[in-house]
Protein backbone atom coordinates (compact mmCIF):
# COMPACT_ATOMS: atom_id res chain seq x y z
CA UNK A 1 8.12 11.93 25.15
CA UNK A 2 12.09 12.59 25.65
CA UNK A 3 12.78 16.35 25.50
CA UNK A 4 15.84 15.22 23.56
CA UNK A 5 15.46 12.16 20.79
CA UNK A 6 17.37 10.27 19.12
CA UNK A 7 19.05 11.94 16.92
CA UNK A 8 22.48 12.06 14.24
CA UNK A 9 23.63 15.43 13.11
CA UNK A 10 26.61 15.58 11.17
CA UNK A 11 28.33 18.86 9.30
CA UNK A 12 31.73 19.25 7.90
CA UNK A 13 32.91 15.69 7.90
CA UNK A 14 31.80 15.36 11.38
CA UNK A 15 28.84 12.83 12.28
CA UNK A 16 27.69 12.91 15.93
CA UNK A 17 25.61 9.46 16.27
CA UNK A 18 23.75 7.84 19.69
CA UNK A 19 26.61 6.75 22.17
CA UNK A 20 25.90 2.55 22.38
CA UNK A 21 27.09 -0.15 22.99
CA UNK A 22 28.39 -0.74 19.37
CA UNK A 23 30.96 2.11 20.15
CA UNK A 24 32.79 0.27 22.92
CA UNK A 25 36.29 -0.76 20.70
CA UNK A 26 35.90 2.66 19.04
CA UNK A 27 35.59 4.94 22.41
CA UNK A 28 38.85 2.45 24.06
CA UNK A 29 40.55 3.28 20.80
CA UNK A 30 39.96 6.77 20.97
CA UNK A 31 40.83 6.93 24.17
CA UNK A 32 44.03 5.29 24.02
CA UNK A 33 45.55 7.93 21.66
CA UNK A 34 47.67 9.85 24.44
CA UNK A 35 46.32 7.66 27.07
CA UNK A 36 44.05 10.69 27.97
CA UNK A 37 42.93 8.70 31.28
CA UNK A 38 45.99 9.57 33.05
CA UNK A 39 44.49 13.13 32.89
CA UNK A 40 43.24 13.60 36.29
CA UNK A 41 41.01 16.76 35.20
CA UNK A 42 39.02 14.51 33.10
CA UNK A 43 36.94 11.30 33.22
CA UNK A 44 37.62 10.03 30.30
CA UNK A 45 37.86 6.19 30.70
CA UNK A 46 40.82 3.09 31.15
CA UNK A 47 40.55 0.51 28.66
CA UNK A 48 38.70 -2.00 31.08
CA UNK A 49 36.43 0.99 32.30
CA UNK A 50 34.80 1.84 28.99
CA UNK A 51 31.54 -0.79 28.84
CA UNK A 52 30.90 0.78 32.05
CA UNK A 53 31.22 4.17 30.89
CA UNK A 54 28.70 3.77 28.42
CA UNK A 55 26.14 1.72 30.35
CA UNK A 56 26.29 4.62 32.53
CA UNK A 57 25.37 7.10 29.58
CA UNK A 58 22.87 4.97 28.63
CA UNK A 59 21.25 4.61 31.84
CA UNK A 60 21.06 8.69 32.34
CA UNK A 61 20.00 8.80 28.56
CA UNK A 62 16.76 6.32 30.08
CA UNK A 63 16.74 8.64 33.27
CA UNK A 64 16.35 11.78 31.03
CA UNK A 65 19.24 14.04 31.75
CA UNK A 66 21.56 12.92 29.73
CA UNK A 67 22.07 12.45 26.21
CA UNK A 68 25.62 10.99 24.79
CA UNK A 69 26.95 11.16 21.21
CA UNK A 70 29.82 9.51 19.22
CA UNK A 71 32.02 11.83 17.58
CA UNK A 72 32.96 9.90 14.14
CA UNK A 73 35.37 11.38 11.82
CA UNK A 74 34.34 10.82 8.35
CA UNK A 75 37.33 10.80 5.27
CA UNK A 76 36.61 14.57 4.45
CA UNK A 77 40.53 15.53 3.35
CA UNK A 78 40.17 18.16 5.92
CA UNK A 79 42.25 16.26 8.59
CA UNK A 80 43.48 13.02 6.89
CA UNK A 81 42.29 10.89 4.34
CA UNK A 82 41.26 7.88 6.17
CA UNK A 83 38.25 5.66 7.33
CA UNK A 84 35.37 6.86 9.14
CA UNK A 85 36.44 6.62 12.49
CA UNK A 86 35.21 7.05 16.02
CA UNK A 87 37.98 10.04 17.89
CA UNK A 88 35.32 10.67 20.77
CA UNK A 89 32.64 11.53 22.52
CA UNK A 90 30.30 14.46 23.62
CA UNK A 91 27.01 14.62 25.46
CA UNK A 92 24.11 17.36 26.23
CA UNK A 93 24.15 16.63 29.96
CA UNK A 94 21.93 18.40 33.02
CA UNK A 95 18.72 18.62 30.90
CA UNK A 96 16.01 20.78 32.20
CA UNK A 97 13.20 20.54 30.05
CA UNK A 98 10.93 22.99 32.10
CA UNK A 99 13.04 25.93 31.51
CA UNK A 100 14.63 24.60 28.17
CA UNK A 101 18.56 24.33 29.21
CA UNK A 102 20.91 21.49 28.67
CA UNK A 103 24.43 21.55 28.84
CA UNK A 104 27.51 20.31 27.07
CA UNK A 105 29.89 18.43 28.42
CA UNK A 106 31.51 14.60 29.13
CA UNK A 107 33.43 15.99 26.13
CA UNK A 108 36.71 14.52 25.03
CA UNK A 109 38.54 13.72 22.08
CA UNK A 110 41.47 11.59 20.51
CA UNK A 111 44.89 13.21 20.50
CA UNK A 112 45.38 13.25 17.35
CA UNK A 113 41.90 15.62 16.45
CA UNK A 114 42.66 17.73 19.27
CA UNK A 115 43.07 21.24 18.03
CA UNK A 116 41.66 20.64 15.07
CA UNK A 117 37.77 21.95 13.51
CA UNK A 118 36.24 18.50 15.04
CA UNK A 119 35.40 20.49 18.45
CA UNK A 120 33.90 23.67 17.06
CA UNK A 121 32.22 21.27 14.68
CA UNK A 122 30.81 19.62 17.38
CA UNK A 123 30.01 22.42 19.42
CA UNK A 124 28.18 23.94 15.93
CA UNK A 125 26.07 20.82 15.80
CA UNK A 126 25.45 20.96 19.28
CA UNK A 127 24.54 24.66 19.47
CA UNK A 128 22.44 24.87 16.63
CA UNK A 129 19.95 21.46 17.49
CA UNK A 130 19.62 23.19 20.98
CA UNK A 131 18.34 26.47 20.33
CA UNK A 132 16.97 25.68 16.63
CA UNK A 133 15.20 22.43 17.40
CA UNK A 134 14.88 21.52 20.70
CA UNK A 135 14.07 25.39 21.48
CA UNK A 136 16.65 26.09 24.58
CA UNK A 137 17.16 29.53 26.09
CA UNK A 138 20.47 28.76 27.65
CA UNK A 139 23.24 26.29 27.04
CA UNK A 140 25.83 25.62 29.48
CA UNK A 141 29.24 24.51 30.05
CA UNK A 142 30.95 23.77 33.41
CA UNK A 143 35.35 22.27 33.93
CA UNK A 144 37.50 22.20 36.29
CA UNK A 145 39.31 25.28 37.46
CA UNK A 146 42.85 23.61 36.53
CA UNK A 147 41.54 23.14 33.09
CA UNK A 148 42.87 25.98 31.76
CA UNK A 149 42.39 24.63 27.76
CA UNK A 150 38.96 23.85 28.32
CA UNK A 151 38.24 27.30 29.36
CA UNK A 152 40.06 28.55 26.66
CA UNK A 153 37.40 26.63 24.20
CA UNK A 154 34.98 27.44 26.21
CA UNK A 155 35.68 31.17 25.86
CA UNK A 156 36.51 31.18 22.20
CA UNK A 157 33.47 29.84 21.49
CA UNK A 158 31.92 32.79 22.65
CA UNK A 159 30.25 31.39 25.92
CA UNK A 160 30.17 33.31 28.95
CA UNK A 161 31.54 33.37 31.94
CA UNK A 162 28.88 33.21 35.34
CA UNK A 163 31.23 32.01 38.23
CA UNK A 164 33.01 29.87 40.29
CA UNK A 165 31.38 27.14 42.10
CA UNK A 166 34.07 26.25 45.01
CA UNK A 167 34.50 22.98 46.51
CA UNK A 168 31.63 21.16 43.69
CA UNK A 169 33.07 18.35 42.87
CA UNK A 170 35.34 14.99 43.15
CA UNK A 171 37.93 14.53 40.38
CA UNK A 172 39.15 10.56 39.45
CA UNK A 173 42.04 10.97 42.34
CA UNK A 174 40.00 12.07 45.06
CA UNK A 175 40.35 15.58 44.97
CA UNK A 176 38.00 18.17 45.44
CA UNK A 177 37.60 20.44 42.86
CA UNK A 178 36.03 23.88 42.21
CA UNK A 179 34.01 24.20 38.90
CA UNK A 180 34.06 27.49 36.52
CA UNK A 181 30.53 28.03 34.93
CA UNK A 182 29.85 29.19 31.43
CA UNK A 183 26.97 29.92 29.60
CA UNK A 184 25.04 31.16 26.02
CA UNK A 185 21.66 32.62 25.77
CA UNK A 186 19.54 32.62 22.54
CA UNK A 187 20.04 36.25 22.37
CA UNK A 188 23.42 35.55 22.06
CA UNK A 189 23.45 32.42 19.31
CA UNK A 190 23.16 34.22 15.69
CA UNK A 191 26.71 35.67 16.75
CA UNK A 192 28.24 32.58 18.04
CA UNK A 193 27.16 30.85 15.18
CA UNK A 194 28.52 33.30 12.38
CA UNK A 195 31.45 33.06 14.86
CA UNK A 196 32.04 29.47 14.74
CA UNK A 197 31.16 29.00 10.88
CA UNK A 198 34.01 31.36 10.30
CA UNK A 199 36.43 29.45 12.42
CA UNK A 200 35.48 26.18 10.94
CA UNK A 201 36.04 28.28 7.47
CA UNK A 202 39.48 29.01 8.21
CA UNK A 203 40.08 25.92 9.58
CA UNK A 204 39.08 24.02 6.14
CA UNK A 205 40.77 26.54 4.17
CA UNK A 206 44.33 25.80 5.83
């Protein structure tokens, strides 16, 4: 039996569903707001790229050690009125069943929700099914060194920081890069999620 099933959570006008194929024009749409695969400290796929990109979620959800969602924005009124719509994607990646940790990560989102309560939404959703269901004693988080904004989420979720792993990894353009670590223990979840229910609070209440 998977250590992590197939599941949909959803919270706050925020549904995170089983990346599949059926997402394809949704994830190339997303994408395509702010053409966020000319980011080179991201992999978020080109238009022709995306089948691929899922096929190869899919294969490491059969493998075991990796789990991909679609981020769907529901019409809530707390961003815009409009259709249920697909703005990204998010994944518990690096699954170690034996000592209960996943990770988060492969996360990106549409231009137009960046900023806004979809990513702490997502991280809530994310956070509480790990430690609450699946039972984890640490969730983790790793980016690039030269992405400064994804530290800064990151560290205002209340994660923190163990390190600096030099020379890790290859970005899209060849470069190595060096990868910042982050982490939350169980100990340290009741206070996160207060935390997080209070920023998605303020969020709704703007």
């Amino acid at each position: 039996m998977a250590f992590i099933a197939p599941i949909t959570l959803t919270a706050h006008g925020v549904t995170l569903e089983p990346l599949s194929l059926n997402h394809e024009a949704g994830l190339r749409a997303a994408a395509a707001d702010g053409e966020l695969w000319n980011l080179r400290i991201t992999s978020v796929p080109t238009p022709d790229e995306t089948r691929n990109y899922i096929d190869t979620a899919l294969k490491s959800r059969e493998e075991g050690h990796r789990f991909a969602f679609a981020v769907i924005e529901e019409a809530s009124g707390m961003v815009l009125a409009m259709p249920v719509k697909l703005v990204g994607t998010t994944s518990y990646h690096d699954v170690l069943p034996n000592v209960k940790r996943v990770e988060i990560g492969y996360t990106w989102y549409a231009k137009r929700v960046q900023r806004t309560h979809v990513n702490t939404t997502c991280k809530l959703l994310l956070l509480t099914h790990a430690f609450d269901t699946l039972g984890c004693n640490v969730v983790g988080w790793r980016t690039d060194n030269f992405n400064f904004a994804s530290q800064r989420a990151i560290e205002r979720l209340g994660a923190k920081k163990d390190g600096v792993i030099r020379g890790h990894a290859l970005r899209r353009d060849g470069t190595i890069r060096d990868t910042v670590m982050y982490s939350l223990s169980r100990g340290e979840w009741p206070e996160v999620c207060s935390h997080l229910n209070y920023l998605i609070s303020r969020s709704c209440a703007q």
